[in-house]
C-alpha atoms as a PDB file:
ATOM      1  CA  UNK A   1     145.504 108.253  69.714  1.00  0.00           C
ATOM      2  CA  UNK A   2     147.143 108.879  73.093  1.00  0.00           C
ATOM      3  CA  UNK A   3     147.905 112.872  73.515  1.00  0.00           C
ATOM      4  CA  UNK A   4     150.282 113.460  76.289  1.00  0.00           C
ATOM      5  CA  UNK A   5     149.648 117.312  76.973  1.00  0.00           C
ATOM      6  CA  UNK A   6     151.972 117.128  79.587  1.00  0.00           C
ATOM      7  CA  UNK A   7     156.129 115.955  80.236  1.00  0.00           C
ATOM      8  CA  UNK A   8     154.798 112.508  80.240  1.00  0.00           C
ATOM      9  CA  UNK A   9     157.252 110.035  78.778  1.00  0.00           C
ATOM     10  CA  UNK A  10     155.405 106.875  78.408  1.00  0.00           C
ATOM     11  CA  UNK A  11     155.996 104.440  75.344  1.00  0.00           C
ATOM     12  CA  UNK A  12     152.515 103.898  74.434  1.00  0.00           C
ATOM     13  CA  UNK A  13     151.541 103.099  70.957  1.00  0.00           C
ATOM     14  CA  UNK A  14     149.601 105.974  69.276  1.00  0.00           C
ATOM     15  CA  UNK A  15     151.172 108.431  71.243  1.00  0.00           C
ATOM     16  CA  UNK A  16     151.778 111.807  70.453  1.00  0.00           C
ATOM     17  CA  UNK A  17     152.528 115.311  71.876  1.00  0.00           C
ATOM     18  CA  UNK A  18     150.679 117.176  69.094  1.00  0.00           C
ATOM     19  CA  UNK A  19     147.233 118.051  68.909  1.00  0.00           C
ATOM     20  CA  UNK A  20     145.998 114.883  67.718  1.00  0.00           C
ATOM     21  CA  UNK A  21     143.198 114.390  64.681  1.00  0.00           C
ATOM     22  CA  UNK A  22     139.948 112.057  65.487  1.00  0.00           C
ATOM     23  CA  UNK A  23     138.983 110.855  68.705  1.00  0.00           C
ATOM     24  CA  UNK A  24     141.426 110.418  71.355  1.00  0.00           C
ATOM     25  CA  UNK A  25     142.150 109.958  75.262  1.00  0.00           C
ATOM     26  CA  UNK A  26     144.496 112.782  77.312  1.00  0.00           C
ATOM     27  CA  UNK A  27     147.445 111.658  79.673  1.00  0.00           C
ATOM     28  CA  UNK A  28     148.121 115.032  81.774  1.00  0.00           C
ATOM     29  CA  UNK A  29     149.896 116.153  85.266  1.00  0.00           C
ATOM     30  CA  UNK A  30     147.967 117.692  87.627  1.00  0.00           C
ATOM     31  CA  UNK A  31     150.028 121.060  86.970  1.00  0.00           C
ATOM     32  CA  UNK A  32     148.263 121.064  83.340  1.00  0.00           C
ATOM     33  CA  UNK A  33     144.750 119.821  84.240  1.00  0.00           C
ATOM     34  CA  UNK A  34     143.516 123.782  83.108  1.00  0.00           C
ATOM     35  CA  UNK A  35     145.028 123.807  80.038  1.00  0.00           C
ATOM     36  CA  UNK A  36     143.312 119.717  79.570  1.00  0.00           C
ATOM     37  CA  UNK A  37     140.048 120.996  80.736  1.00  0.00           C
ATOM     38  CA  UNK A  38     140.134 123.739  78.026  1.00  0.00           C
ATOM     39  CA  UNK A  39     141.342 121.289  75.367  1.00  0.00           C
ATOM     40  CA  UNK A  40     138.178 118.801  76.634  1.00  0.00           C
ATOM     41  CA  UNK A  41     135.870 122.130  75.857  1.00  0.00           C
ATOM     42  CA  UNK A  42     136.559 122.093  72.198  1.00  0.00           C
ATOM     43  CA  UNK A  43     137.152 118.344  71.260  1.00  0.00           C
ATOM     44  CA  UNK A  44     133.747 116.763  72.055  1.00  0.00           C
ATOM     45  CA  UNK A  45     136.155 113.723  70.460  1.00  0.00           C
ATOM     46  CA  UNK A  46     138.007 113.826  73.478  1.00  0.00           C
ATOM     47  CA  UNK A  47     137.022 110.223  75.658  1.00  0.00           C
ATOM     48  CA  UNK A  48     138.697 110.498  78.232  1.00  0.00           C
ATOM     49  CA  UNK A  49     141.100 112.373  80.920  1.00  0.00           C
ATOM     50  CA  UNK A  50     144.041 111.119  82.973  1.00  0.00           C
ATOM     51  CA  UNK A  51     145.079 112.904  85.608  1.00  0.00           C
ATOM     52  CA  UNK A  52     148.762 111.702  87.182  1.00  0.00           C
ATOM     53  CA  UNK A  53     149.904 113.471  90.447  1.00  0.00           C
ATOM     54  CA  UNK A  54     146.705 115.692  91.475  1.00  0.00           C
ATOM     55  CA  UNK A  55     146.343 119.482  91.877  1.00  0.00           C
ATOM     56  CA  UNK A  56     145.588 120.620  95.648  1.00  0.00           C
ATOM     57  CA  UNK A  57     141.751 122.368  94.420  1.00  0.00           C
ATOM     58  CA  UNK A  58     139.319 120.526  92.416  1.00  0.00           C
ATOM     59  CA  UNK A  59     138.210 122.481  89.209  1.00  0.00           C
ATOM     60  CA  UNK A  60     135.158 122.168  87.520  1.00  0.00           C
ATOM     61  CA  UNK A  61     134.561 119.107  85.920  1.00  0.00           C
ATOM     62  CA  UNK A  62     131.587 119.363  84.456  1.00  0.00           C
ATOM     63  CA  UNK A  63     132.986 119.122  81.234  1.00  0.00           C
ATOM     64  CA  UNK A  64     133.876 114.903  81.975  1.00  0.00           C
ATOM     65  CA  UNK A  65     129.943 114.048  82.098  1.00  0.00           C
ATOM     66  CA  UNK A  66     129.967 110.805  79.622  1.00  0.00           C
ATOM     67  CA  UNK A  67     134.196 110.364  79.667  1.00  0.00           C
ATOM     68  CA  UNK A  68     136.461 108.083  81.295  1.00  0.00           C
ATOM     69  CA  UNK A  69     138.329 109.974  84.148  1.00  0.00           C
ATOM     70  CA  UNK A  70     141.527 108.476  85.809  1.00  0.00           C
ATOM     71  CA  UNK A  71     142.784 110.145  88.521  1.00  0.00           C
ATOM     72  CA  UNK A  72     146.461 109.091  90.296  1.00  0.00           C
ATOM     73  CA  UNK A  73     147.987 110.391  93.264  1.00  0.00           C
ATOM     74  CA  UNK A  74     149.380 108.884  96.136  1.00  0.00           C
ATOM     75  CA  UNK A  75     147.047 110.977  98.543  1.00  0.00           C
ATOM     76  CA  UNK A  76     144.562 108.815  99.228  1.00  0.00           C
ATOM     77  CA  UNK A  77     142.308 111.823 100.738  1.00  0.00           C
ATOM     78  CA  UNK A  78     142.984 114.195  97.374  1.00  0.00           C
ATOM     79  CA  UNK A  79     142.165 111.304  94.975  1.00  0.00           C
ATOM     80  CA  UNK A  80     138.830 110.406  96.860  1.00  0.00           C
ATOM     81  CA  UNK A  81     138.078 113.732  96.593  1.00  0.00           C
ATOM     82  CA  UNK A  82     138.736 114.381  92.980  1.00  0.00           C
ATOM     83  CA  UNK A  83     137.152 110.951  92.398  1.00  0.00           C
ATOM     84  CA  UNK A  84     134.004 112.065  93.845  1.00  0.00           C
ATOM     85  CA  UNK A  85     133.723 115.103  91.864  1.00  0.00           C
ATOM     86  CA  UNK A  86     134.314 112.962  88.513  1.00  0.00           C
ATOM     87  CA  UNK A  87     131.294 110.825  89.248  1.00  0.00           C
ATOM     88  CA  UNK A  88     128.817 113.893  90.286  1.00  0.00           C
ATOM     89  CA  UNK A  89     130.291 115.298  87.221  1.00  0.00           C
ATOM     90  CA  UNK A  90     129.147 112.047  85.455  1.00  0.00           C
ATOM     91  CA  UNK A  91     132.169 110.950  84.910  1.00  0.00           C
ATOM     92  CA  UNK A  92     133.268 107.164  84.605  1.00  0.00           C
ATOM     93  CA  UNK A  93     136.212 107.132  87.497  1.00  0.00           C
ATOM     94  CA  UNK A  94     139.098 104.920  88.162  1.00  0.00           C
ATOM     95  CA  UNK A  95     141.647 105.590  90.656  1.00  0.00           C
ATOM     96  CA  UNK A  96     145.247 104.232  91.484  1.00  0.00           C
ATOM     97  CA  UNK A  97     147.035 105.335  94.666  1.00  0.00           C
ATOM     98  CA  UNK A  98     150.156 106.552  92.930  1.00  0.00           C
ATOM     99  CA  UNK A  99     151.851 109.540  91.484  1.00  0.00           C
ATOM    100  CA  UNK A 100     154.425 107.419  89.676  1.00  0.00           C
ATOM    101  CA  UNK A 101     151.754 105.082  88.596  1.00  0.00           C
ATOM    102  CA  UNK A 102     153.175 101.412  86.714  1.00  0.00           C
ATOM    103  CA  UNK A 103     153.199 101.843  83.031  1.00  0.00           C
ATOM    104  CA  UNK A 104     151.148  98.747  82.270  1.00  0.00           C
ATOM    105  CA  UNK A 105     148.142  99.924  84.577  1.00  0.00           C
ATOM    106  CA  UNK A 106     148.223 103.480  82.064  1.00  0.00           C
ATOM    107  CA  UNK A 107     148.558 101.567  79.240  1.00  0.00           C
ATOM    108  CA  UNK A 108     145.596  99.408  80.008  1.00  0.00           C
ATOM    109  CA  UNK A 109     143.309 102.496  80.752  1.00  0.00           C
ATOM    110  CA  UNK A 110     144.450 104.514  77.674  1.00  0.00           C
ATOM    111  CA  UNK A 111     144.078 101.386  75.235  1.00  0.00           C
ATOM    112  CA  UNK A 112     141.196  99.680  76.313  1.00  0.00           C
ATOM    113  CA  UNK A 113     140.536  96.110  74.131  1.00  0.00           C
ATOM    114  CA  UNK A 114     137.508  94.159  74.241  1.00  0.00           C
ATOM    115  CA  UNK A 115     137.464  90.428  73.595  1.00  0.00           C
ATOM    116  CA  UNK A 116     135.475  88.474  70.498  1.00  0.00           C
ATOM    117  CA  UNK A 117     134.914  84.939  71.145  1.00  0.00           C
ATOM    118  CA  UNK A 118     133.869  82.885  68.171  1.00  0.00           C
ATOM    119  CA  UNK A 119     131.447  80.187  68.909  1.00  0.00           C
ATOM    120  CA  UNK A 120     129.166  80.169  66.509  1.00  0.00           C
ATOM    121  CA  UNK A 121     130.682  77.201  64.448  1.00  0.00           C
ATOM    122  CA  UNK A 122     128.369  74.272  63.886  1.00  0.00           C
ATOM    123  CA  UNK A 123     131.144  71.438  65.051  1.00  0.00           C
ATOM    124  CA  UNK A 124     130.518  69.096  62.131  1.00  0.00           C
ATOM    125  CA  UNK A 125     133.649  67.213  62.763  1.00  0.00           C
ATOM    126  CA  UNK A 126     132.707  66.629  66.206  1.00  0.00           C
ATOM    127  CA  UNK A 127     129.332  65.336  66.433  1.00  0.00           C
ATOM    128  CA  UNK A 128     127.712  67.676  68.520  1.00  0.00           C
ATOM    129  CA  UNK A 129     128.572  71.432  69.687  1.00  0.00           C
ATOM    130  CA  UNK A 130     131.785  71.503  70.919  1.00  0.00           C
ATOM    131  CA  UNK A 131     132.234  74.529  72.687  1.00  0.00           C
ATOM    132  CA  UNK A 132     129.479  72.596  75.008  1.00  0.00           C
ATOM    133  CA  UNK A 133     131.572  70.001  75.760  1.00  0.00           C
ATOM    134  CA  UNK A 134     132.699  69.337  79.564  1.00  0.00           C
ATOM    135  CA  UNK A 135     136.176  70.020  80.380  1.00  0.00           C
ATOM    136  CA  UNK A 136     137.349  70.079  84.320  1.00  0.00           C
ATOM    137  CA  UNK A 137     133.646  70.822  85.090  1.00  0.00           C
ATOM    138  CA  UNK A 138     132.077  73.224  82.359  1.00  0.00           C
ATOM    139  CA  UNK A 139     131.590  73.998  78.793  1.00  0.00           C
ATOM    140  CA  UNK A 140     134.586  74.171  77.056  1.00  0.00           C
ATOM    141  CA  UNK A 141     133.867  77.865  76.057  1.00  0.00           C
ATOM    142  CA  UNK A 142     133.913  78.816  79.571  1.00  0.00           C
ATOM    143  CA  UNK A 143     137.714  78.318  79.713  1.00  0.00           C
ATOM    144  CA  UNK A 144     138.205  80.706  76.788  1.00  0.00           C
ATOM    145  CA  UNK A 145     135.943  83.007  78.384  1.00  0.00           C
ATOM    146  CA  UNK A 146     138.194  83.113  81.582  1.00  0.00           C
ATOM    147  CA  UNK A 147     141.557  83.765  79.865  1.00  0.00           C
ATOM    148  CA  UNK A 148     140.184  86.561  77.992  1.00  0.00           C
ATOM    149  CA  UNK A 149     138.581  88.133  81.168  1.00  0.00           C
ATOM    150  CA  UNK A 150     141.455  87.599  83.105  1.00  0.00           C
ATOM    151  CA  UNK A 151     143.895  88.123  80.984  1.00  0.00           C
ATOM    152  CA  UNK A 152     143.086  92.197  80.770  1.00  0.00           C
ATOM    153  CA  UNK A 153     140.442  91.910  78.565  1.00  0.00           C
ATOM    154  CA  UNK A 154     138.104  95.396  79.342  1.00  0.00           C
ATOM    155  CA  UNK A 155     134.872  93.182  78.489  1.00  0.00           C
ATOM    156  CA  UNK A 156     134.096  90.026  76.335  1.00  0.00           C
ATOM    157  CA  UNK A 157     131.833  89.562  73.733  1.00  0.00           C
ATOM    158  CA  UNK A 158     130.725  86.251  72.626  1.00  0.00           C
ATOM    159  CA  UNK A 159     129.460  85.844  68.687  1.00  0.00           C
ATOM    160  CA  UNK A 160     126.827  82.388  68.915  1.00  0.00           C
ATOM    161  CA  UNK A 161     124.007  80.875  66.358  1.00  0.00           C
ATOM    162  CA  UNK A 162     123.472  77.841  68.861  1.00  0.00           C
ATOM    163  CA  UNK A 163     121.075  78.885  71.581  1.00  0.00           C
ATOM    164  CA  UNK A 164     122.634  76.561  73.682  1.00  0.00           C
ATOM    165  CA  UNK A 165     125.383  78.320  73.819  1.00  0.00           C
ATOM    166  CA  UNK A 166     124.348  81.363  75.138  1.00  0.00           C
ATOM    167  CA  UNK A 167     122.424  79.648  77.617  1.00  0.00           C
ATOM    168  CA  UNK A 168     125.936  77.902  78.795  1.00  0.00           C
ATOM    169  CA  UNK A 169     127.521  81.035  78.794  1.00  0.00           C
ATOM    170  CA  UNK A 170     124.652  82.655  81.078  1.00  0.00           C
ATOM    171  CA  UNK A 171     125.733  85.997  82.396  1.00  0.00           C
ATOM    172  CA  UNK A 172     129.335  85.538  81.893  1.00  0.00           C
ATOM    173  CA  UNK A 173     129.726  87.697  78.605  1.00  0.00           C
ATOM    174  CA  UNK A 174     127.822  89.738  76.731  1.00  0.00           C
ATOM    175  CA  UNK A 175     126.086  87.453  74.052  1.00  0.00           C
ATOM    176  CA  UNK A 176     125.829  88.497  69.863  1.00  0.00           C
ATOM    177  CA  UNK A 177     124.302  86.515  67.965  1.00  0.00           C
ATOM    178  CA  UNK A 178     125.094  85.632  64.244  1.00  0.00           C
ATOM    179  CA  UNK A 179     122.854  84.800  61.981  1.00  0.00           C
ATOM    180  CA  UNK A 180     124.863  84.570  58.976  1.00  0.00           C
ATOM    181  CA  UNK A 181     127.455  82.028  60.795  1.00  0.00           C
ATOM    182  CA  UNK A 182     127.273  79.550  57.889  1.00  0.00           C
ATOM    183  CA  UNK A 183     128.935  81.740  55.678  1.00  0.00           C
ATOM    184  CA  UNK A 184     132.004  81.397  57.627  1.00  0.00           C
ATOM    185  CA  UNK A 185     134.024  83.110  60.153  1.00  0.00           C
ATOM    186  CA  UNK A 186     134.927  86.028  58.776  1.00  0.00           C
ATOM    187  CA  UNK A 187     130.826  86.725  59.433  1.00  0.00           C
ATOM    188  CA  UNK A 188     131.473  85.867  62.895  1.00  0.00           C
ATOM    189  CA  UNK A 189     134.280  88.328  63.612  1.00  0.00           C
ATOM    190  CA  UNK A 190     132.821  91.191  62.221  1.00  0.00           C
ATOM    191  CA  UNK A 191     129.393  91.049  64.010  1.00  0.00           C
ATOM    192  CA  UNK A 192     131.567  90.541  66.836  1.00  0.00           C
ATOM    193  CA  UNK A 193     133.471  94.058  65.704  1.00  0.00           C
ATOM    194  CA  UNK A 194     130.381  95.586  65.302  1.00  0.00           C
ATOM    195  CA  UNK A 195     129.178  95.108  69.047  1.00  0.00           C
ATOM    196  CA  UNK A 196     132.008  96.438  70.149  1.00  0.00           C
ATOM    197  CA  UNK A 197     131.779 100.088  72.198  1.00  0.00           C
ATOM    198  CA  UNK A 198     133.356 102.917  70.200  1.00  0.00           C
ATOM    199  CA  UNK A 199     136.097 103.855  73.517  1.00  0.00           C
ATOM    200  CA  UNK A 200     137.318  99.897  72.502  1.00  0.00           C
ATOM    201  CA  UNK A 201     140.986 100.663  71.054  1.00  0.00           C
ATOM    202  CA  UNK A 202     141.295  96.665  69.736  1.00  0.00           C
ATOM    203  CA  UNK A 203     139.672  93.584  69.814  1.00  0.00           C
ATOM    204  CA  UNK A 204     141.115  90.563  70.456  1.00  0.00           C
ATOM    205  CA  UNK A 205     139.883  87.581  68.184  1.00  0.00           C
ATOM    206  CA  UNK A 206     140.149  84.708  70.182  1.00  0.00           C
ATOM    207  CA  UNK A 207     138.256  80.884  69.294  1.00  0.00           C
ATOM    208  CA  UNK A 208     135.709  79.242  71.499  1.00  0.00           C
ATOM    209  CA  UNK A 209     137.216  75.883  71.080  1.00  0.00           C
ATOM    210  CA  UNK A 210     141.178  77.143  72.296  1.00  0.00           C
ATOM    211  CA  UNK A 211     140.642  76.171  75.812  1.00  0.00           C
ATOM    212  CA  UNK A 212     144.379  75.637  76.469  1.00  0.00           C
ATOM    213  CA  UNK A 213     144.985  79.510  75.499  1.00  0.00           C
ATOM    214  CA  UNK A 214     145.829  81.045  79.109  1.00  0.00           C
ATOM    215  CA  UNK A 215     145.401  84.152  80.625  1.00  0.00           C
ATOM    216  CA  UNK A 216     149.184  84.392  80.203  1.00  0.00           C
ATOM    217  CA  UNK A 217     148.929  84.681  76.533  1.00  0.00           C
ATOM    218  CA  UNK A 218     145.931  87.192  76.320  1.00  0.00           C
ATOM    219  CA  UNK A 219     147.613  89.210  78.878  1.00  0.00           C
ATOM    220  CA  UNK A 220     151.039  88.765  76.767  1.00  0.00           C
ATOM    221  CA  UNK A 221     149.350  90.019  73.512  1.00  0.00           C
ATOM    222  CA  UNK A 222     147.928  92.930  75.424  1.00  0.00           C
ATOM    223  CA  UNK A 223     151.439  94.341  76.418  1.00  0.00           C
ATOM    224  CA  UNK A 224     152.855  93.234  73.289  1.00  0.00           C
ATOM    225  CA  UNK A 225     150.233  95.442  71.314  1.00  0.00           C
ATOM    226  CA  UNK A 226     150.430  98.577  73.940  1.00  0.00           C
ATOM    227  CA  UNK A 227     153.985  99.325  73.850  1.00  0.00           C
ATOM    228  CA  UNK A 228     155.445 101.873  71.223  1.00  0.00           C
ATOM    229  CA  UNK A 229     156.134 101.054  67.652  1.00  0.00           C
ATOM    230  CA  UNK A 230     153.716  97.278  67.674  1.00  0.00           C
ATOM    231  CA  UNK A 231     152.182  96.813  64.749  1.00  0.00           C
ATOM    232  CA  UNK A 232     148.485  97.035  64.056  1.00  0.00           C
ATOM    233  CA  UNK A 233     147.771  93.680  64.910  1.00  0.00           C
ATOM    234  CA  UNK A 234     149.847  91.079  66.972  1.00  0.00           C
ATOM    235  CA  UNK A 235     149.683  87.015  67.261  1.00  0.00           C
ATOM    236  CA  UNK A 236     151.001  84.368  69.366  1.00  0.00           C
ATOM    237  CA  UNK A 237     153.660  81.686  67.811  1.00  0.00           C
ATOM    238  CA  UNK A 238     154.544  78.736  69.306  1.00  0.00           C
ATOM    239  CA  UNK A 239     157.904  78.072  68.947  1.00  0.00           C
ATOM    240  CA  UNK A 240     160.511  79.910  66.974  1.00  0.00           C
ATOM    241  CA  UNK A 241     159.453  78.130  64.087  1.00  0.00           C
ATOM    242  CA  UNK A 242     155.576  77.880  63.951  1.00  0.00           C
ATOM    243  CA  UNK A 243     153.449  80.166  61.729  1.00  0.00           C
ATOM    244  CA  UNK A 244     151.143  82.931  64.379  1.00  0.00           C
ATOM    245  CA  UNK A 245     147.949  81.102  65.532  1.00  0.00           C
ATOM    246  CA  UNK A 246     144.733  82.660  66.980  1.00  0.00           C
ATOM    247  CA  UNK A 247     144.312  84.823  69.497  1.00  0.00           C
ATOM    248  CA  UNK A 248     145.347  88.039  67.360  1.00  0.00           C
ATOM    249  CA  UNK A 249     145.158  91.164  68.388  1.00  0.00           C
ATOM    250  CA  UNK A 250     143.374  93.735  66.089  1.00  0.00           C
ATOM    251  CA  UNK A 251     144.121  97.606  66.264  1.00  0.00           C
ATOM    252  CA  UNK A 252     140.553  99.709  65.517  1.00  0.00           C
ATOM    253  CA  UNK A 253     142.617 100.860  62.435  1.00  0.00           C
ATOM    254  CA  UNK A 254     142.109  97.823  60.413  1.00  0.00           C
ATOM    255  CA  UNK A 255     138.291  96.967  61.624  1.00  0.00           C
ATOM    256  CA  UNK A 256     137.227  98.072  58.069  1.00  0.00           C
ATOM    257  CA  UNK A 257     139.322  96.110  56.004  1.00  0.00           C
ATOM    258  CA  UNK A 258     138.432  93.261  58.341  1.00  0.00           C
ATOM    259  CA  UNK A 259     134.591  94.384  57.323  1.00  0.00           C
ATOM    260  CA  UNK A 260     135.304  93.761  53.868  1.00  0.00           C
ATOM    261  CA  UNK A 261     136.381  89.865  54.087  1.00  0.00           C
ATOM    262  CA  UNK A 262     134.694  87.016  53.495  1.00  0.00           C
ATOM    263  CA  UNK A 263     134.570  83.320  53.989  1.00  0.00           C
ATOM    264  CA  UNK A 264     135.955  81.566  56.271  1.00  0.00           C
ATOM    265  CA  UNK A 265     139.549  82.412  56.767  1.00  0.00           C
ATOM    266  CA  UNK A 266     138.653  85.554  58.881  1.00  0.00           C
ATOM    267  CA  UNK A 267     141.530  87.747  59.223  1.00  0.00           C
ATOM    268  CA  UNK A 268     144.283  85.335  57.947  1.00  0.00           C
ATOM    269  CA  UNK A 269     143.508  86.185  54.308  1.00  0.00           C
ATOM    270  CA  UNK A 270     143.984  89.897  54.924  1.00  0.00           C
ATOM    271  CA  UNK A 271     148.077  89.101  57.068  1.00  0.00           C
ATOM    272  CA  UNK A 272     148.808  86.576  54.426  1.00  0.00           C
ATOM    273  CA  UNK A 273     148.127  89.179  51.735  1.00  0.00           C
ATOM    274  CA  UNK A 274     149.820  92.155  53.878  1.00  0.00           C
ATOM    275  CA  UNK A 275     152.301  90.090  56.188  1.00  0.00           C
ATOM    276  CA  UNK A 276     153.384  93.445  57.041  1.00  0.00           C
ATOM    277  CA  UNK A 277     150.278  94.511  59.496  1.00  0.00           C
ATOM    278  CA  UNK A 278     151.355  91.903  61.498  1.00  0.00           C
ATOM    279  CA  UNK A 279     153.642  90.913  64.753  1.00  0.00           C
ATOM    280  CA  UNK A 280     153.928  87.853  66.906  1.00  0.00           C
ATOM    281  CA  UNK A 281     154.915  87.262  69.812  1.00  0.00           C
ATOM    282  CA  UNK A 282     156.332  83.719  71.788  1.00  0.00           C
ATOM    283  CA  UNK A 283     153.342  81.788  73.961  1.00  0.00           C
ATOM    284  CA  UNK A 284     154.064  79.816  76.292  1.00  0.00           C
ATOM    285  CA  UNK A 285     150.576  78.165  75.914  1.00  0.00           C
ATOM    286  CA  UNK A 286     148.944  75.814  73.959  1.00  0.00           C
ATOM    287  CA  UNK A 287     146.893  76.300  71.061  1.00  0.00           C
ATOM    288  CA  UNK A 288     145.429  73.371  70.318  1.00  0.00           C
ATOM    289  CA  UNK A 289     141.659  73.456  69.239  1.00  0.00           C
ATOM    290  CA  UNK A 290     139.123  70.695  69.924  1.00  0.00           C
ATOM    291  CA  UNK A 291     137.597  69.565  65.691  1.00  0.00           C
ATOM    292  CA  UNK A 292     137.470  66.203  66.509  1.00  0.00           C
ATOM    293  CA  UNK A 293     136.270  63.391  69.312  1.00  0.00           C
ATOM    294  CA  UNK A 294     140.163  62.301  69.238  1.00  0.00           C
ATOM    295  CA  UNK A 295     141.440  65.825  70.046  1.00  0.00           C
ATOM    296  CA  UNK A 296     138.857  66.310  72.928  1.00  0.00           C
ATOM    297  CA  UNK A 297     140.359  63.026  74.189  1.00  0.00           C
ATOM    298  CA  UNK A 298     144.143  64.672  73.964  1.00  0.00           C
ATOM    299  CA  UNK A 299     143.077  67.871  75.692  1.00  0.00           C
ATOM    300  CA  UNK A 300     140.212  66.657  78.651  1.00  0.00           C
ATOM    301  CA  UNK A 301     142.609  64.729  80.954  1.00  0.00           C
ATOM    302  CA  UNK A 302     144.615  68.305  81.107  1.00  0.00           C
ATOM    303  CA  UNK A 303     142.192  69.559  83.402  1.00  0.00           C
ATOM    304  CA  UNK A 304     141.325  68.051  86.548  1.00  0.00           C
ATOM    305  CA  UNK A 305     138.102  67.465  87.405  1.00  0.00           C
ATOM    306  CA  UNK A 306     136.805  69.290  90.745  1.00  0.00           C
ATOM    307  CA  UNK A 307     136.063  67.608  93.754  1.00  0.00           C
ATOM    308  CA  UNK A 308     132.878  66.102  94.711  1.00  0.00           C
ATOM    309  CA  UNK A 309     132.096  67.336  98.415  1.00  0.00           C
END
């Protein structure tokens, strides 16, 4: 939930002006950082503070040791000031230089989403390990890897059972392996759930072997998911006509019932039984995936090999 103590009004999903049950983040002006401070005192399921359009003193703020703190003002001197507190405080700070700040940059600190890369298939179609494969000059993974990072993605978490895999991947994402991957990818998503830190708001699902899904189209499904009235999860379609294809955006609200599938459908069984969980949205992208030694040979001449010297 998103509890705007304050006059703020910001279409955010989850939003709401009443005391909120469960854990929770706080969007606040300066004005009512007292009266936010006193809430943080007694709701130890309070993660995190925003602070829009700073006070001129810097309370205590003690109370933000192990929370998120955002501070925005378009004094640069007050909010390196109040920033400086946060982190003595223990606080994990961000900043923007704005008292009006954008309503995408909010969004994306009060709804954090982490990213869960499948790639622990075993490629029998192919041959070999796909996700390995080179395209424009490394694993194919490594594209998939880069739209979800920069696409808005908070962090990425990649679910393997090849070693070589997370050798390819190095230091690039954090690694989990599964090793229950030949029961199918519903194993796959949920031990990538699991790894997940508690703050995350949503995961997005995305598949190793998509290298032609963008940045665009993560960052699309982001906004898509954020704004007010999205439902819990949200898709990409290509064209008016197409059924939604992977990525897909999962709200934390339906991380158990994704717990409790099985097989290798992953969450598809649970939106075809409850079509109603679900939006999409129009890609521009491509979503092909690479099963087969003919569809790496469609997608590899896409991406241009770089330059020797």
């Amino acid at each position: 939930m998103v509890f705007l103590l304050s006059d703020l009004d910001l279409p955010l999903r989850d939003r709401t002006y009443r005391e909120p049950d469960g854990p929770h983040v706080v969007l606040v002006r300066g004005r009512d950082l007292d009266a936010a401070l006193d809430h943080l005192d007694v709701r130890p399921d309070c993660r995190a503070l925003a602070v829009v359009g700073l006070p001129r003193e810097v309370p205590d703020l003690d109370l933000m040791i192990g929370r998120r703190l955002l501070v925005c003002d378009a004094d640069r001197a007050r909010m390196r000031e109040f920033a400086e507190a946060g982190m003595a405080a223990g606080a994990d700070v961000e900043w923007l230089n704005s008292d009006a700040p954008d309503l995408n940059r909010l969004s994306t600190w009060a709804l954090p989403v982490g990213a869960v890369v499948l790639a622990a298939g075993g490629g029998s179609r192919m041959g070999s390990n796909k996700l390995l494969l080179d395209v424009g000059g490394q694993p194919l993974v490594s594209h998939v890897l880069e739209a979800a990072s920069e696409g808005g993605c908070h962090l990425v978490h990649v679910v393997y059972s090849d070693e070589a895999v997370r050798e390819a991947i190095g230091g690039a994402a954090y690694c989990v392996y599964n090793p229950d991957a030949a029961a199918g990818q519903s194993s796959s998503v949920q031990a990538g759930l699991q790894s997940l830190p508690e703050d995350m708001a949503g995961a997005l699902v995305m598949l190793g072997d998509q290298p032609l899904v963008g940045s665009r189209t993560v960052n699309l499904l982001l906004r898509a998911w954020r704004r007010e009235g999205a439902r819990p999860a949200v898709a990409a379609a290509y064209g008016e006509r197409s059924s939604w294809r992977p990525p897909v955006l999962l709200d934390r609200s339906l991380w158990s019932e994704v717990m409790a599938l099985d097989g290798d459908a992953g969450a598809r069984q649970l939106f075809d039984a409850r079509p109603e969980l679900l939006d999409t949205v129009l890609a521009a992208g491509r979503p092909d995936d690479v099963d087969t030694p003919e569809d790496y040979a469609k997608i590899v001449h896409l991406f241009p090999r770089p330059s020797q010297g």
